[in-house]
N, C-alpha and C. Protein backbone atom coordinates (compact mmCIF):
# COMPACT_ATOMS: atom_id res chain seq x y z
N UNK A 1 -7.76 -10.61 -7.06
CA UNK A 1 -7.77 -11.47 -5.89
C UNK A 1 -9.11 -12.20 -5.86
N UNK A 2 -8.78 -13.42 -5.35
CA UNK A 2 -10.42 -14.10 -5.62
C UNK A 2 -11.18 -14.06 -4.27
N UNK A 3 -10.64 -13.58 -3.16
CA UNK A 3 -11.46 -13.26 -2.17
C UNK A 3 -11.36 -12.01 -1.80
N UNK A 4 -12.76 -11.10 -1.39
CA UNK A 4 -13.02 -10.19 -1.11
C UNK A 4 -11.96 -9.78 0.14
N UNK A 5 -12.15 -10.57 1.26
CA UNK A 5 -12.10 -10.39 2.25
C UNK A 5 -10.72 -10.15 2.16
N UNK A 6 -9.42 -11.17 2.01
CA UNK A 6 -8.43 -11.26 1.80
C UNK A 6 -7.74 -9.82 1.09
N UNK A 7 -8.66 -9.41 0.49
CA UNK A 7 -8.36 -8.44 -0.69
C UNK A 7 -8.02 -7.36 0.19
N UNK A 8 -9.68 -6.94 1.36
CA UNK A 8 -9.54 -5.67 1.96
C UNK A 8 -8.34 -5.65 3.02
N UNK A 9 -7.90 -7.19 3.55
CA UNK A 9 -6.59 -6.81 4.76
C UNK A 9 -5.61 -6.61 4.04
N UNK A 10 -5.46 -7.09 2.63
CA UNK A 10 -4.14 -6.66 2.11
C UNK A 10 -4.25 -5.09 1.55
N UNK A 11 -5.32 -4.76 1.62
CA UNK A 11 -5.69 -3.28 1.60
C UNK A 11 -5.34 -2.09 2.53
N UNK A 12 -5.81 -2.64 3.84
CA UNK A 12 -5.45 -2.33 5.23
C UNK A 12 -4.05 -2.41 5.04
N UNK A 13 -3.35 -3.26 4.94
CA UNK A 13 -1.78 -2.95 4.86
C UNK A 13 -1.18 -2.44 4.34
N UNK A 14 -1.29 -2.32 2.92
CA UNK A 14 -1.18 -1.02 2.40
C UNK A 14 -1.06 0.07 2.86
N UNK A 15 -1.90 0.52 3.80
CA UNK A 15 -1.64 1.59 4.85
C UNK A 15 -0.95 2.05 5.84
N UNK A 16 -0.44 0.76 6.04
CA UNK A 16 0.61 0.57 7.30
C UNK A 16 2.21 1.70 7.29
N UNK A 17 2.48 1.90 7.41
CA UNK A 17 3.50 2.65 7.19
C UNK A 17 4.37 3.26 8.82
N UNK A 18 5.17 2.51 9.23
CA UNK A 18 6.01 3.22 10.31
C UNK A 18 7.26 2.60 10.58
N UNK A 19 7.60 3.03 11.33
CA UNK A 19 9.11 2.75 11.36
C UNK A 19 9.96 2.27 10.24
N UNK A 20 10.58 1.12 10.63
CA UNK A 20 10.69 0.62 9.56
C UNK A 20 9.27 -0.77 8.51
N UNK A 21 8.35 -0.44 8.83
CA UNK A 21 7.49 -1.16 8.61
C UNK A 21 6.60 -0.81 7.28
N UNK A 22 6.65 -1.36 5.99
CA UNK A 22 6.07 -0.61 4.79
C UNK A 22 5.31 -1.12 4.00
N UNK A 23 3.89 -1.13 4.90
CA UNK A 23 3.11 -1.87 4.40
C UNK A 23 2.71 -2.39 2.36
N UNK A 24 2.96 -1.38 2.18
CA UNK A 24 2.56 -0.77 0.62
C UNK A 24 3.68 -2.10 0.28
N UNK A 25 5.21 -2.20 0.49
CA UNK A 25 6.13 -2.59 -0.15
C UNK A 25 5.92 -4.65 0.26
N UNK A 26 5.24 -4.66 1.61
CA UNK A 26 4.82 -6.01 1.81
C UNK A 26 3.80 -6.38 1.25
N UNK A 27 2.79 -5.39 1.11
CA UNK A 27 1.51 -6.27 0.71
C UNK A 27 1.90 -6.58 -1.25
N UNK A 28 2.58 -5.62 -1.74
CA UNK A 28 3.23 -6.39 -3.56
C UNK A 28 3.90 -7.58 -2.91
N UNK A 29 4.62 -7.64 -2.00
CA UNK A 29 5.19 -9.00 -2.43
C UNK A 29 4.62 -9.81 -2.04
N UNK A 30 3.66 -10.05 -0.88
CA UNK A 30 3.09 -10.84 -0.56
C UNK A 30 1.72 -11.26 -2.34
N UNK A 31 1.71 -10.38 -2.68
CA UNK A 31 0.86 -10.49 -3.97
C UNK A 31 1.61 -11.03 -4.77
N UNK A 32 2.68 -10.69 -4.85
CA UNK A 32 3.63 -11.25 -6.25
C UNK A 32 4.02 -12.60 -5.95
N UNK A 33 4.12 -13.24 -4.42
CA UNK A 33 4.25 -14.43 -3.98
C UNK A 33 3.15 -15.33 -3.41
N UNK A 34 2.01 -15.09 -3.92
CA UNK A 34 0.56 -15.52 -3.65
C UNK A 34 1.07 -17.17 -3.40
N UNK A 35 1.36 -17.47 -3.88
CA UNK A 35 1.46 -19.25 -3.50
C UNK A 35 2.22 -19.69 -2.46
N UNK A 36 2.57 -19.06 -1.75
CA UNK A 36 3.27 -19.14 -0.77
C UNK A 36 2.44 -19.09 0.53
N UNK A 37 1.72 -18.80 0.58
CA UNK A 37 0.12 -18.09 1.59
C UNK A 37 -0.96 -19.03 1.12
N UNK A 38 -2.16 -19.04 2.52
CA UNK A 38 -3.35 -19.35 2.12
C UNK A 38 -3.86 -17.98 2.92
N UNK A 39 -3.38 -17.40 3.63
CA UNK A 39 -4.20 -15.98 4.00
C UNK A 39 -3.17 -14.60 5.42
N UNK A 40 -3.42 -13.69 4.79
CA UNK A 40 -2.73 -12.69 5.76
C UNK A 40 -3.48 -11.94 6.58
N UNK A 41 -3.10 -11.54 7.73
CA UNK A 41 -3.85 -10.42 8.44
C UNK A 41 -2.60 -9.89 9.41
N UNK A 42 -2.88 -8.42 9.59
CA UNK A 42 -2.12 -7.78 10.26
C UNK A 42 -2.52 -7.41 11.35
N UNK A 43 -2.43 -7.40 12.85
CA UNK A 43 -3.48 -7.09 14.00
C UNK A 43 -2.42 -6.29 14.87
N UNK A 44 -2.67 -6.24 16.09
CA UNK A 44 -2.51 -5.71 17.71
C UNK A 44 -2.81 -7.36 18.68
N UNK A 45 -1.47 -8.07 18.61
CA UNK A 45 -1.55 -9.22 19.31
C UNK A 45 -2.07 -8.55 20.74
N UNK A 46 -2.88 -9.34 21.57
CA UNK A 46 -3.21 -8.79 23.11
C UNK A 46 -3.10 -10.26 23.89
N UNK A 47 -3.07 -9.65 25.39
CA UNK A 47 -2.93 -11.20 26.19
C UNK A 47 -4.22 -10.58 27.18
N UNK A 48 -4.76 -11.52 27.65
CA UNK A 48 -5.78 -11.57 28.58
C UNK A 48 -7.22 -11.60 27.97
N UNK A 49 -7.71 -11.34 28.25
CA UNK A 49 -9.51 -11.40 27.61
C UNK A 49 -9.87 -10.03 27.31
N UNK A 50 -9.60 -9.19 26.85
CA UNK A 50 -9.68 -8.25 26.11
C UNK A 50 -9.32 -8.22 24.68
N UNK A 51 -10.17 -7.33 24.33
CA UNK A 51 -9.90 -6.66 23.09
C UNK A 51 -9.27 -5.43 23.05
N UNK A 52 -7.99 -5.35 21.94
CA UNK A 52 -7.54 -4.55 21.65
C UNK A 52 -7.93 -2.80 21.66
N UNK A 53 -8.30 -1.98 21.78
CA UNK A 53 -9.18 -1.08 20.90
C UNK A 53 -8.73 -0.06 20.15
N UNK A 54 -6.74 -0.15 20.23
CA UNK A 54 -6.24 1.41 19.78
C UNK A 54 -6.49 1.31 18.09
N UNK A 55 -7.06 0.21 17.47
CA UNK A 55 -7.38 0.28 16.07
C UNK A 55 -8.68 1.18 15.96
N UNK A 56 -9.38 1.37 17.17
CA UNK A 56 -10.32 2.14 17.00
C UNK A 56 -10.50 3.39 17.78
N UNK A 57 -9.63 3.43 18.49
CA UNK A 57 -8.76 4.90 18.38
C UNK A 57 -8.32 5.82 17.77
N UNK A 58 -7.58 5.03 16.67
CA UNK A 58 -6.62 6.10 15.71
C UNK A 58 -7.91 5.90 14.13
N UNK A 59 -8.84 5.21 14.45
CA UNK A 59 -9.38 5.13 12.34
C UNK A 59 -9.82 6.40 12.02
N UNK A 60 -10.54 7.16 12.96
CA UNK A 60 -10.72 9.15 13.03
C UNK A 60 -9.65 9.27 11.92
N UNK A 61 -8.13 8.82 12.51
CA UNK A 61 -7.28 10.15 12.01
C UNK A 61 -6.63 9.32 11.09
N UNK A 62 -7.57 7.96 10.23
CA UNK A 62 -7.01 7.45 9.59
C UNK A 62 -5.92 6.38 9.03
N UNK A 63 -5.63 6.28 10.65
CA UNK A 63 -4.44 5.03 10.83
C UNK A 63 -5.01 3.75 11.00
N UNK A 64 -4.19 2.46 10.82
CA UNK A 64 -4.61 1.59 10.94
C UNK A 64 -3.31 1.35 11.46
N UNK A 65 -3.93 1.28 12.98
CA UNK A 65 -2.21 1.29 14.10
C UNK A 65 -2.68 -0.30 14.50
N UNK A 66 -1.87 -1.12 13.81
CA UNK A 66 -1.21 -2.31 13.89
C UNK A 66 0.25 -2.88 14.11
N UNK A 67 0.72 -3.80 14.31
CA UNK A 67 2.53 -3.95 14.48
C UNK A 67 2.94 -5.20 14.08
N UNK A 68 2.28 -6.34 13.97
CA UNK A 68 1.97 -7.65 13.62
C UNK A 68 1.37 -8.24 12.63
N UNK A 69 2.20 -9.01 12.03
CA UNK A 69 1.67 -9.43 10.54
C UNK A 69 1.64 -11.54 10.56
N UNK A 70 0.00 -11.86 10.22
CA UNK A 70 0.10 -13.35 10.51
C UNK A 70 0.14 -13.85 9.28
N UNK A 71 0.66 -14.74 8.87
CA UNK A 71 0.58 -15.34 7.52
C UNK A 71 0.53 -16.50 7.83
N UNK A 72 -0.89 -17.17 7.16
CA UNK A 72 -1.29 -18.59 7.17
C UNK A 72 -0.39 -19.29 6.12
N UNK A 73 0.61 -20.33 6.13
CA UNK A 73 1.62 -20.59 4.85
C UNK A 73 0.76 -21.90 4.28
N UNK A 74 1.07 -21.75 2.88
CA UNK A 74 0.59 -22.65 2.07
C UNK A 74 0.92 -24.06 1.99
N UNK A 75 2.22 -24.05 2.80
CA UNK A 75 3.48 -25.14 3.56
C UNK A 75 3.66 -25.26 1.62
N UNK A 76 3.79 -24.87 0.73
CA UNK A 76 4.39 -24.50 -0.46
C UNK A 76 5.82 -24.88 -0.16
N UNK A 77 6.37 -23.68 0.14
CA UNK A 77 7.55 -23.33 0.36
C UNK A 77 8.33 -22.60 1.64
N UNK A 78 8.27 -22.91 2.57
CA UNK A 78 8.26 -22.01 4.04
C UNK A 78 9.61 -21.41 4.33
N UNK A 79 10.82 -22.15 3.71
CA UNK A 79 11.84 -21.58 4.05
C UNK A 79 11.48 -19.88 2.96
N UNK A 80 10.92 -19.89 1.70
CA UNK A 80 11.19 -19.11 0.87
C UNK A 80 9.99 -17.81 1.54
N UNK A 81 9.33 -17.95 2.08
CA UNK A 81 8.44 -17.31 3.02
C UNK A 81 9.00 -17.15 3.68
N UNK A 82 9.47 -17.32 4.61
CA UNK A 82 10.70 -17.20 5.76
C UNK A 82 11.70 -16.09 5.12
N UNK A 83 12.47 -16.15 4.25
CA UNK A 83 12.83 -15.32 3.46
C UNK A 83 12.62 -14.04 2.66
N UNK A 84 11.36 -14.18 2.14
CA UNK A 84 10.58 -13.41 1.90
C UNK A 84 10.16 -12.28 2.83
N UNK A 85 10.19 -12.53 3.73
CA UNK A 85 9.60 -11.96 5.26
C UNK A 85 11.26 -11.16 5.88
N UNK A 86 11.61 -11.99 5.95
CA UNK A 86 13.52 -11.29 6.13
C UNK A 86 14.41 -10.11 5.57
N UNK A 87 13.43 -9.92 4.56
CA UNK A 87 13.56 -8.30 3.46
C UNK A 87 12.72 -7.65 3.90
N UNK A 88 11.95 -7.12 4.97
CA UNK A 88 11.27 -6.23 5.28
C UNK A 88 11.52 -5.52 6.98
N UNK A 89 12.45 -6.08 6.90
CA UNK A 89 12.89 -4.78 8.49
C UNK A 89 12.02 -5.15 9.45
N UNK A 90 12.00 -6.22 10.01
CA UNK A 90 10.88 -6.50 11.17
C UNK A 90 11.98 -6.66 12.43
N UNK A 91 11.21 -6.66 13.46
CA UNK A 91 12.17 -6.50 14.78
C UNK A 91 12.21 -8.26 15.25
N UNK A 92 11.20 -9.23 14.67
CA UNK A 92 11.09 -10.37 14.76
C UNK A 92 10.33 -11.25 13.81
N UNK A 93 10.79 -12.60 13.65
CA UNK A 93 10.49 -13.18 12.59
C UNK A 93 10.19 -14.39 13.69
N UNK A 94 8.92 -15.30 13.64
CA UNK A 94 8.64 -16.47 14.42
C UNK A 94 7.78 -17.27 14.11
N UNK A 95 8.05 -18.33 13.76
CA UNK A 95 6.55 -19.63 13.26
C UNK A 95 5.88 -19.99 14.58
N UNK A 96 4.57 -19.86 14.08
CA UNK A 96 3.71 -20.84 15.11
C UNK A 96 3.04 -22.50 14.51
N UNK A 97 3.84 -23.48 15.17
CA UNK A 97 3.37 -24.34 14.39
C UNK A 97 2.26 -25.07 15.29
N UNK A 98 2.23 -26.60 15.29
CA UNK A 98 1.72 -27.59 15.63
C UNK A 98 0.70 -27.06 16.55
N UNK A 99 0.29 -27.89 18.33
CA UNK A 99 -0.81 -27.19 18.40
C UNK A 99 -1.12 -25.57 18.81
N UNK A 100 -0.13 -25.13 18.92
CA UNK A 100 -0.23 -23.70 19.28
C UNK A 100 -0.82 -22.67 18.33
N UNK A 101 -0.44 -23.37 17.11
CA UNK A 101 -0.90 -22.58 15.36
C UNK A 101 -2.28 -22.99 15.48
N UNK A 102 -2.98 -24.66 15.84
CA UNK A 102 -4.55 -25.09 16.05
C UNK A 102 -5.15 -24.13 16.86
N UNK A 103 -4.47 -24.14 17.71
CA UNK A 103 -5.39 -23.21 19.23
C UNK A 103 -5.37 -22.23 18.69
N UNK A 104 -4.78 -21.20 17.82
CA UNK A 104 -4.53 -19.74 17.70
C UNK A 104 -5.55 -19.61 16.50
N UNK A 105 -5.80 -20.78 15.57
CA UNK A 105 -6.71 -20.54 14.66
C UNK A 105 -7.99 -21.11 15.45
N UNK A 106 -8.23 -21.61 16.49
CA UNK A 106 -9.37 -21.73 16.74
C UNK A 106 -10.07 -23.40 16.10
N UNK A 107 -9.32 -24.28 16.50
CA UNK A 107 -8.99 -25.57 15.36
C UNK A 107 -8.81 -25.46 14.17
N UNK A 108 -8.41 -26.74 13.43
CA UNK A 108 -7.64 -26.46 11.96
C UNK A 108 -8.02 -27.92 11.57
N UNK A 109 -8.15 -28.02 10.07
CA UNK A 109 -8.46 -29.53 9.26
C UNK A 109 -7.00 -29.79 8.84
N UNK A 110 -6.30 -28.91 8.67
CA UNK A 110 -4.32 -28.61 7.88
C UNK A 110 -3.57 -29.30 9.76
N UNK A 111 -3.28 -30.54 9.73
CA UNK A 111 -2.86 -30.73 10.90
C UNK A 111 -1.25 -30.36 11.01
N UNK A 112 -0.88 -29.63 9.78
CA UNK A 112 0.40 -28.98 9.51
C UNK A 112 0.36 -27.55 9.40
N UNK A 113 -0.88 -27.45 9.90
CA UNK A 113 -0.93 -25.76 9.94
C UNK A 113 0.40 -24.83 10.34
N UNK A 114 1.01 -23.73 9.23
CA UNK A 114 1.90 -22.79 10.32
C UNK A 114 1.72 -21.27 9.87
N UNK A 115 1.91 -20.69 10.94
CA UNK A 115 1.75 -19.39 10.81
C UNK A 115 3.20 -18.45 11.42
N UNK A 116 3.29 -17.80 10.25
CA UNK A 116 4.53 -16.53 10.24
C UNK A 116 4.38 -15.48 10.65
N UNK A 117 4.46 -15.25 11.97
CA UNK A 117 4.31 -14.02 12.80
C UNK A 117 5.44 -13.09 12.48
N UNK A 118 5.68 -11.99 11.96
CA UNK A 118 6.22 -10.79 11.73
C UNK A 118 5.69 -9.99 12.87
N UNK A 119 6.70 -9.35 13.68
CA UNK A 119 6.59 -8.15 14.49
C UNK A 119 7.54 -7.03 14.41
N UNK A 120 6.58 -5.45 14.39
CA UNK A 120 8.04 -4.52 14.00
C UNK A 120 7.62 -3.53 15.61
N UNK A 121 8.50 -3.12 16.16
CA UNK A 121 8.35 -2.44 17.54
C UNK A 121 8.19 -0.54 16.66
């Protein structure tokens, strides 16, 4: 992988493991389909002005208790990402595009920015 950073969340996912949610089995394909992506992260979506903190709750006992998976798309191929994403047992599959995808990244230069929200309950 040519970025560090990128490297360690697909690392972190790897770990993921619950319900039907398998991290180990997403983060190969998301590797085996690298062109499809410009970047992933898996979090604890929150609403209000807080921060999350049960990720730092559970790291003691080793978990990385997340439920949400964002994928920045390469606009490559989106239906096949879309697809891609549809083989892994999620409870929801949802794009964030236009300005809602800007605001959520915090502005964007990609004025086609979209992002593939995966959620598993």
């Amino acid at each position: 992988m040519e970025n560090k950073i990128q490297e360690l969340n697909l690392e972190l996912l790897k770990t993921v493991q619950f319900n039907f949610c398998d991290g180990k089995t997403i983060a190969a394909a998301l590797i085996e389909n690298r062109d499809l992506w410009k970047a992933v992260i898996m979090d604890r979506p929150h609403d209000g002005n807080y921060v999350d903190l049960i990720r730092l709750r559970d790291i003691s006992t080793g978990r990385w208790n997340v439920d949400t998976l964002f994928i920045l798309s390469s606009n490559k191929d989106d239906c096949k990402l879309e697809e891609l994403a549809g083989g892994w047992n999620a409870d929801s599959i949802e794009w964030i595009e236009d300005d809602k995808a800007e605001n959520r990244l915090g502005g964007s230069d990609d004025e086609h920015a979209r992002i593939l929200q995966i959620w598993w309950d």
